[in-house]
N, C-alpha and C. Protein backbone atom coordinates (compact mmCIF):
# COMPACT_ATOMS: atom_id res chain seq x y z
N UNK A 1 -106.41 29.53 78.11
CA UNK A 1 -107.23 30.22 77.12
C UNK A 1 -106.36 30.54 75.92
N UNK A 2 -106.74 30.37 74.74
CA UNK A 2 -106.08 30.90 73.73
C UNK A 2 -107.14 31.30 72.62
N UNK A 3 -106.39 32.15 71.89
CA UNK A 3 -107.41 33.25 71.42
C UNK A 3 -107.20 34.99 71.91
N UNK A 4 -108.02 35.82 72.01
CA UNK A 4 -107.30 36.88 72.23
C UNK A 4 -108.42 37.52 73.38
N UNK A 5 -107.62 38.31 74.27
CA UNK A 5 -108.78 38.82 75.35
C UNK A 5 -108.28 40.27 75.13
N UNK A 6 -109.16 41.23 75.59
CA UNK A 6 -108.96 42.57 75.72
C UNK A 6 -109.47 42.88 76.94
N UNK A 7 -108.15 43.42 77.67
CA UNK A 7 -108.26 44.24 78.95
C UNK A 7 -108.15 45.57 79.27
N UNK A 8 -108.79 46.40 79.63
CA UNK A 8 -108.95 47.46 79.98
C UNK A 8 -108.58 48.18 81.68
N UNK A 9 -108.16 49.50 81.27
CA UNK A 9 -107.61 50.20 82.67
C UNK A 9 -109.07 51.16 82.65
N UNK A 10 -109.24 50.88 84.02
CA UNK A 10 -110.73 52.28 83.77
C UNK A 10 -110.21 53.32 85.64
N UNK A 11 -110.95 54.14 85.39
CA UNK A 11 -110.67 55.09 84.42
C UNK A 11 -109.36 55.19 83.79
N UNK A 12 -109.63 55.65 82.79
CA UNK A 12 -107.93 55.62 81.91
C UNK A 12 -107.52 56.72 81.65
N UNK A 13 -106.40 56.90 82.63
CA UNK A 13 -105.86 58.94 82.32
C UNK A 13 -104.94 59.14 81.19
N UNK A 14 -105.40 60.21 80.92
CA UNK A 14 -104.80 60.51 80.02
C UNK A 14 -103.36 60.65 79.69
N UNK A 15 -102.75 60.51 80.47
CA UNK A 15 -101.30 60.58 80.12
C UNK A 15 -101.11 59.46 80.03
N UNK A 16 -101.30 58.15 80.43
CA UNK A 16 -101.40 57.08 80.20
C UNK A 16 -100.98 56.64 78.04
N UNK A 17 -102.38 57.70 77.93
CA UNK A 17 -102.41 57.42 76.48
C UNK A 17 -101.25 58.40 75.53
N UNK A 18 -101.22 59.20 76.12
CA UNK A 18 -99.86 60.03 75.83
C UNK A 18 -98.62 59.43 75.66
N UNK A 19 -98.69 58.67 76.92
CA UNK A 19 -96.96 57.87 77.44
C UNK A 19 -96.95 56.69 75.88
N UNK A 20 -98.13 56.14 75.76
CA UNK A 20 -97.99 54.71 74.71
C UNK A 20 -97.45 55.74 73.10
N UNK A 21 -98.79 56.78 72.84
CA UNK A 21 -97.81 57.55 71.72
C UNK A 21 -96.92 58.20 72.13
N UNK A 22 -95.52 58.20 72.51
CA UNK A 22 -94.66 59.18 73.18
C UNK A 22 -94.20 57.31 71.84
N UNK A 23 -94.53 56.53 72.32
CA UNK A 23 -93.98 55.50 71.89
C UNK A 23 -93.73 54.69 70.57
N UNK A 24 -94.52 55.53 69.50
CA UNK A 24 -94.96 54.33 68.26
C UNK A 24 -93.51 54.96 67.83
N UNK A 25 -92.96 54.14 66.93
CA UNK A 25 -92.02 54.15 66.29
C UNK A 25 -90.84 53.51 67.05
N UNK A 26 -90.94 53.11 67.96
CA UNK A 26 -89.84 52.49 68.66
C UNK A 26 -89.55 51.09 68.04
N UNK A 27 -88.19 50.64 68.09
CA UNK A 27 -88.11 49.49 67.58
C UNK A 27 -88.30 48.56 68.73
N UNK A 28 -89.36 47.38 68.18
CA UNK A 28 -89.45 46.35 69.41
C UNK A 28 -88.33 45.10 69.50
N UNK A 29 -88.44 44.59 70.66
CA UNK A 29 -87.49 44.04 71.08
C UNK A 29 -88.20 42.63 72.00
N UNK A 30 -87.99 41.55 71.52
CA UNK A 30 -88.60 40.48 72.61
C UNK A 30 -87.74 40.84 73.85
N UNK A 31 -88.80 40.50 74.83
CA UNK A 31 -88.57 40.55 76.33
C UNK A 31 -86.68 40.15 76.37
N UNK A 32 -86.13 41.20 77.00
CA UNK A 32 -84.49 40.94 77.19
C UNK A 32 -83.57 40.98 76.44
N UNK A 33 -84.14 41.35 74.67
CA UNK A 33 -83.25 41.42 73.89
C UNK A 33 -83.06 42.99 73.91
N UNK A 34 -81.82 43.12 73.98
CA UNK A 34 -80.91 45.19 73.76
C UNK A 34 -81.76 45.53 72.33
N UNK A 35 -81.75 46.75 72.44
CA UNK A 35 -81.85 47.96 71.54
C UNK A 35 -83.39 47.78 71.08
N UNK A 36 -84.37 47.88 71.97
CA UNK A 36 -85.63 47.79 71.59
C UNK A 36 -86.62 47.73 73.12
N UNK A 37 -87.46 47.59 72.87
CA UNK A 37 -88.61 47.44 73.60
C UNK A 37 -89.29 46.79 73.39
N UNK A 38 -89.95 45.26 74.28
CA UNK A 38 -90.95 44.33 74.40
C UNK A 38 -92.46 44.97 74.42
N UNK A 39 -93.65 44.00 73.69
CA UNK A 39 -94.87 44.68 74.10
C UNK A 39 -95.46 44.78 75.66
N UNK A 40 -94.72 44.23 76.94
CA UNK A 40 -95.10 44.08 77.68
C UNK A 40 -94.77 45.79 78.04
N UNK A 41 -93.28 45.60 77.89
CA UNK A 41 -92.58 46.86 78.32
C UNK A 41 -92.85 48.53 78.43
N UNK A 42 -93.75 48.00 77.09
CA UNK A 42 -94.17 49.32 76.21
C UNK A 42 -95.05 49.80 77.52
N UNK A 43 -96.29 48.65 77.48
CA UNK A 43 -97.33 49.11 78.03
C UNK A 43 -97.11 49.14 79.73
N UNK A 44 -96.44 48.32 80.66
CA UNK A 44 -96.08 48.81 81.82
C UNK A 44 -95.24 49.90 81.90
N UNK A 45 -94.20 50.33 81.31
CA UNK A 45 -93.58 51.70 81.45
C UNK A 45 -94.47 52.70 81.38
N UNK A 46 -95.61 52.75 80.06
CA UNK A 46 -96.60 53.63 80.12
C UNK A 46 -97.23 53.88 81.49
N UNK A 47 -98.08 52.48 81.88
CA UNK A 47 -98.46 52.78 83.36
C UNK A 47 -97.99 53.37 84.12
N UNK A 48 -96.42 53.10 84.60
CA UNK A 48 -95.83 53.37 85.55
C UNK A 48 -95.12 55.04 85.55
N UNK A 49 -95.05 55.57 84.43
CA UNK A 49 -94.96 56.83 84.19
C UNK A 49 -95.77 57.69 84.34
N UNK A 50 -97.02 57.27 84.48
CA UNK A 50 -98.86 58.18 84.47
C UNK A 50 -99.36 57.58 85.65
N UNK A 51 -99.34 56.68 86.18
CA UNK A 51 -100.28 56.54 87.42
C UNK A 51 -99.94 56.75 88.69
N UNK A 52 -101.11 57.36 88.85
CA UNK A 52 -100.93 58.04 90.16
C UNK A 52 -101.45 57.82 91.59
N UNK A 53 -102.11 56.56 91.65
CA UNK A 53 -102.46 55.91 92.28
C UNK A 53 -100.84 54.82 92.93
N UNK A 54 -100.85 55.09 94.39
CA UNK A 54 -100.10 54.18 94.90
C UNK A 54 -99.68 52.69 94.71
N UNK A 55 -101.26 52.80 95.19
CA UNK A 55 -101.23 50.91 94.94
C UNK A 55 -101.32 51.09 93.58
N UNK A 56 -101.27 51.35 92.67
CA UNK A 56 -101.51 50.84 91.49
C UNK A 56 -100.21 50.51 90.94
N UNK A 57 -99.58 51.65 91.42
CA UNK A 57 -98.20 51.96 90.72
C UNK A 57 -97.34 50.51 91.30
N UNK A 58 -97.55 50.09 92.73
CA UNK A 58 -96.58 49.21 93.73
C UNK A 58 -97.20 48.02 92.81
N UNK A 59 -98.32 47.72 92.30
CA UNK A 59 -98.87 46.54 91.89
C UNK A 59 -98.01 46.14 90.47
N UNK A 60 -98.52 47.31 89.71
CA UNK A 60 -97.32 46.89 88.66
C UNK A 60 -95.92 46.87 88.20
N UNK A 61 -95.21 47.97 89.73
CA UNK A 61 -93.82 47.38 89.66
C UNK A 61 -93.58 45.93 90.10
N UNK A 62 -94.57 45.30 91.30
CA UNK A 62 -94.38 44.23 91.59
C UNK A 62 -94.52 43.16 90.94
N UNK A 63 -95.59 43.36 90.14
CA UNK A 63 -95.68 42.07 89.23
C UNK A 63 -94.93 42.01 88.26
N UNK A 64 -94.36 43.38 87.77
CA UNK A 64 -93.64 43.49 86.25
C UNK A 64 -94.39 43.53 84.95
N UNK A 65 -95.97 43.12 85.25
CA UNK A 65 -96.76 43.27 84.54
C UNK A 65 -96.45 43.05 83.37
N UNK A 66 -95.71 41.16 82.89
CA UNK A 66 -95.50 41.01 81.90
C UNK A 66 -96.83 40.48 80.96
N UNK A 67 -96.41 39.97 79.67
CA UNK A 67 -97.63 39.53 78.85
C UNK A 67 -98.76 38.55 79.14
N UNK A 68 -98.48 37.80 79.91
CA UNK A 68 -98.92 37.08 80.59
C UNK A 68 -99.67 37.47 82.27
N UNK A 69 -98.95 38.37 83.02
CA UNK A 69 -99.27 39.28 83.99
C UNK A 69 -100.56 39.78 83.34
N UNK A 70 -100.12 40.85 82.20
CA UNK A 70 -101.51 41.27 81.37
C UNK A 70 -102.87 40.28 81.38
N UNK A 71 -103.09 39.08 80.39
CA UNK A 71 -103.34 38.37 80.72
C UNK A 71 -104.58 38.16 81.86
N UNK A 72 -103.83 37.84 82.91
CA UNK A 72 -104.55 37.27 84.62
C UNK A 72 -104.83 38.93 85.08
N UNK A 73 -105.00 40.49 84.43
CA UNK A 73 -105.33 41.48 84.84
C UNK A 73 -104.49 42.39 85.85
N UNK A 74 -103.13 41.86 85.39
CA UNK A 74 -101.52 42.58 86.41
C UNK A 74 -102.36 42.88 87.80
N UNK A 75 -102.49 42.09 88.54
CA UNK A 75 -103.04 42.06 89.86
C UNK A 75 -104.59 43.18 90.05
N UNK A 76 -105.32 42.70 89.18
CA UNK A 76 -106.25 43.62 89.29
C UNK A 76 -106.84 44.63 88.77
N UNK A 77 -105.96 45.45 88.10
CA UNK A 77 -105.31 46.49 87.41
C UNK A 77 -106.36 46.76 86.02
N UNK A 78 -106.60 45.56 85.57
CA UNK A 78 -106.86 45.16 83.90
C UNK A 78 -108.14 44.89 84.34
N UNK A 79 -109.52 45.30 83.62
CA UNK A 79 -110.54 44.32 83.63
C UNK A 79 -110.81 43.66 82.05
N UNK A 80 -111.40 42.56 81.94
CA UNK A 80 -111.78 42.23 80.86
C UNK A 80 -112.83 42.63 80.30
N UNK A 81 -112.47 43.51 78.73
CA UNK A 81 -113.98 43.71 77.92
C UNK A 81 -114.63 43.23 77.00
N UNK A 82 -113.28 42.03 76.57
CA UNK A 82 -113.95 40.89 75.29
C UNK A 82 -113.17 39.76 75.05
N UNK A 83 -113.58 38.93 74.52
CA UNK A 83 -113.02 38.16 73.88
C UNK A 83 -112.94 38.09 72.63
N UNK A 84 -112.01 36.97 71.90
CA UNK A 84 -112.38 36.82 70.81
C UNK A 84 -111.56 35.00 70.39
N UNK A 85 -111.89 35.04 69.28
CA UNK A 85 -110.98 33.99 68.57
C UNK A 85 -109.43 34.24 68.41
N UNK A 86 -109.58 35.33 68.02
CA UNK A 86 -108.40 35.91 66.82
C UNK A 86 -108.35 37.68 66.83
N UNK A 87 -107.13 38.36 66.44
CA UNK A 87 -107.57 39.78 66.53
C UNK A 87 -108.29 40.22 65.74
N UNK A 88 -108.49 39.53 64.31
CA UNK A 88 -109.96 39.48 63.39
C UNK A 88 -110.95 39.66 63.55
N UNK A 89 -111.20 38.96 64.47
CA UNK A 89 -112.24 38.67 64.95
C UNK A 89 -113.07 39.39 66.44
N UNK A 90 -112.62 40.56 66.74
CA UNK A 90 -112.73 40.99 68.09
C UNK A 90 -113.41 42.71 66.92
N UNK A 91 -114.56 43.14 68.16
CA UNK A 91 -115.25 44.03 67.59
C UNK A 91 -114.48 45.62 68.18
N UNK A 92 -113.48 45.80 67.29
CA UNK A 92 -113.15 47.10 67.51
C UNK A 92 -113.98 48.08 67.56
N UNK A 93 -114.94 48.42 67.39
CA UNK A 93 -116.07 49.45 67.82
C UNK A 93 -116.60 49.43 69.47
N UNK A 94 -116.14 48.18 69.94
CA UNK A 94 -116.14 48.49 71.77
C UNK A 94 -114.59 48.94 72.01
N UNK A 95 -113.64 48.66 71.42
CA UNK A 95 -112.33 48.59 72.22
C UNK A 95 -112.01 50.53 71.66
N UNK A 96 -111.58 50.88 73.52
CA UNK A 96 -111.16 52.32 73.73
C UNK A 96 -109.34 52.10 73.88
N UNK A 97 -109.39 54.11 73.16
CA UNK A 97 -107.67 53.71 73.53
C UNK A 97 -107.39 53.37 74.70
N UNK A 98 -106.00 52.57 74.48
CA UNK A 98 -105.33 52.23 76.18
C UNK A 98 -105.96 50.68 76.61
N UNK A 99 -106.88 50.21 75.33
CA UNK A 99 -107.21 49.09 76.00
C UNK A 99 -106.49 48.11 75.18
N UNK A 100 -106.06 47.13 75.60
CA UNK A 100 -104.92 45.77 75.90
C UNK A 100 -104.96 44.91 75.44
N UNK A 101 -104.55 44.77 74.39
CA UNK A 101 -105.22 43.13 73.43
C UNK A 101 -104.39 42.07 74.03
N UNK A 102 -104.24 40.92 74.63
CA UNK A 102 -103.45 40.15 75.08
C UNK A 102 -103.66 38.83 74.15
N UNK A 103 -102.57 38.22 73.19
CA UNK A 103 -102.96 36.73 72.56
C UNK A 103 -102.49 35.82 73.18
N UNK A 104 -103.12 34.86 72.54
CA UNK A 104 -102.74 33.15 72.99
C UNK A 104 -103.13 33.10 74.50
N UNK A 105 -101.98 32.53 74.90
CA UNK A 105 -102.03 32.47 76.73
C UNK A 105 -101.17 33.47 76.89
N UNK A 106 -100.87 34.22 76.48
CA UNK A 106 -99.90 35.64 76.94
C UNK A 106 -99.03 35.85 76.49
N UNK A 107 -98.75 35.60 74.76
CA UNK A 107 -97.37 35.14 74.07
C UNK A 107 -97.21 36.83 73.19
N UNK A 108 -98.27 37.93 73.64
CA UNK A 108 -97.78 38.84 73.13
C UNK A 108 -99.10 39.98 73.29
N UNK A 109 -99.34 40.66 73.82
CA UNK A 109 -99.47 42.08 74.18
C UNK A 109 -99.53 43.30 73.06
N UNK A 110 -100.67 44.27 73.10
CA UNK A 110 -101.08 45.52 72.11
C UNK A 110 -101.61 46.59 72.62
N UNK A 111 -100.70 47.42 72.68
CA UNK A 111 -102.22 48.51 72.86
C UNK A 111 -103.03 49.15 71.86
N UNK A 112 -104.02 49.41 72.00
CA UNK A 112 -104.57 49.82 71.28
C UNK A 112 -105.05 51.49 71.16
N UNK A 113 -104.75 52.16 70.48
CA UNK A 113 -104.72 53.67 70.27
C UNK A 113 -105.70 54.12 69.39
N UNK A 114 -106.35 53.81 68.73
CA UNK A 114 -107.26 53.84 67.39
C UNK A 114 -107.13 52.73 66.49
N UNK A 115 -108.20 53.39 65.50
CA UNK A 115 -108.86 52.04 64.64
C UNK A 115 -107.53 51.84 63.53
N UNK A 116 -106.75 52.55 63.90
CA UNK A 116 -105.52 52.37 62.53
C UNK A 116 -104.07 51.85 63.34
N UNK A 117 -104.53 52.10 64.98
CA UNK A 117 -103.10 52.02 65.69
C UNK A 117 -102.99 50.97 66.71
């Protein structure tokens, strides 16, 4: 698939959305490069800091829940709420914070916080 999908965590706790702004301003970093943070990174550390669910937590240390992990729904984790072409093109008036823009075939990862973030 290429093009952009948006995945969603439901219910989505709130610290969850806390942990991602705890985060803006960080400098990013592709997957493995020092002094930054990947978009995968961003958003599984978030998870894994707020959820409180067992399995949830074992699911996405296990998978690593990279961009691509995202993607195929990090074992479950993610459901899908849209598609689109392009991030242009995707109707931000359905997408809630905490939900997951994933492009291409998994070449890069968003969360989404509001209509400005």
């Amino acid at each position: 698939m290429s093009g952009t999908i948006v995945r969603s965590i439901r219910p989505l706790p709130e610290q969850y959305l806390k942990a991602l702004r705890s985060r803006l301003g960080m400098t990013y970093a592709a997957a493995g490069d020092p002094g930054g943070i990947s978009c995968s990174a961003l958003i599984r550390q978030s998870l894994l800091e707020t959820t409180v669910n067992a399995e949830t937590r074992a699911t996405v240390h296990r998978l690593q829940c990279l961009s691509g992990d995202l993607l195929r729904g990090c074992g479950g984790q993610l459901s899908v709420v849209q598609t689109a072409e392009n991030l242009h093109a995707l109707n931000y008036s359905q997408m809630r914070p905490g939900d997951v823009a994933i492009l291409g075939d998994g070449i890069h990862a968003l969360a989404f916080l509001n209509e400005r973030q």
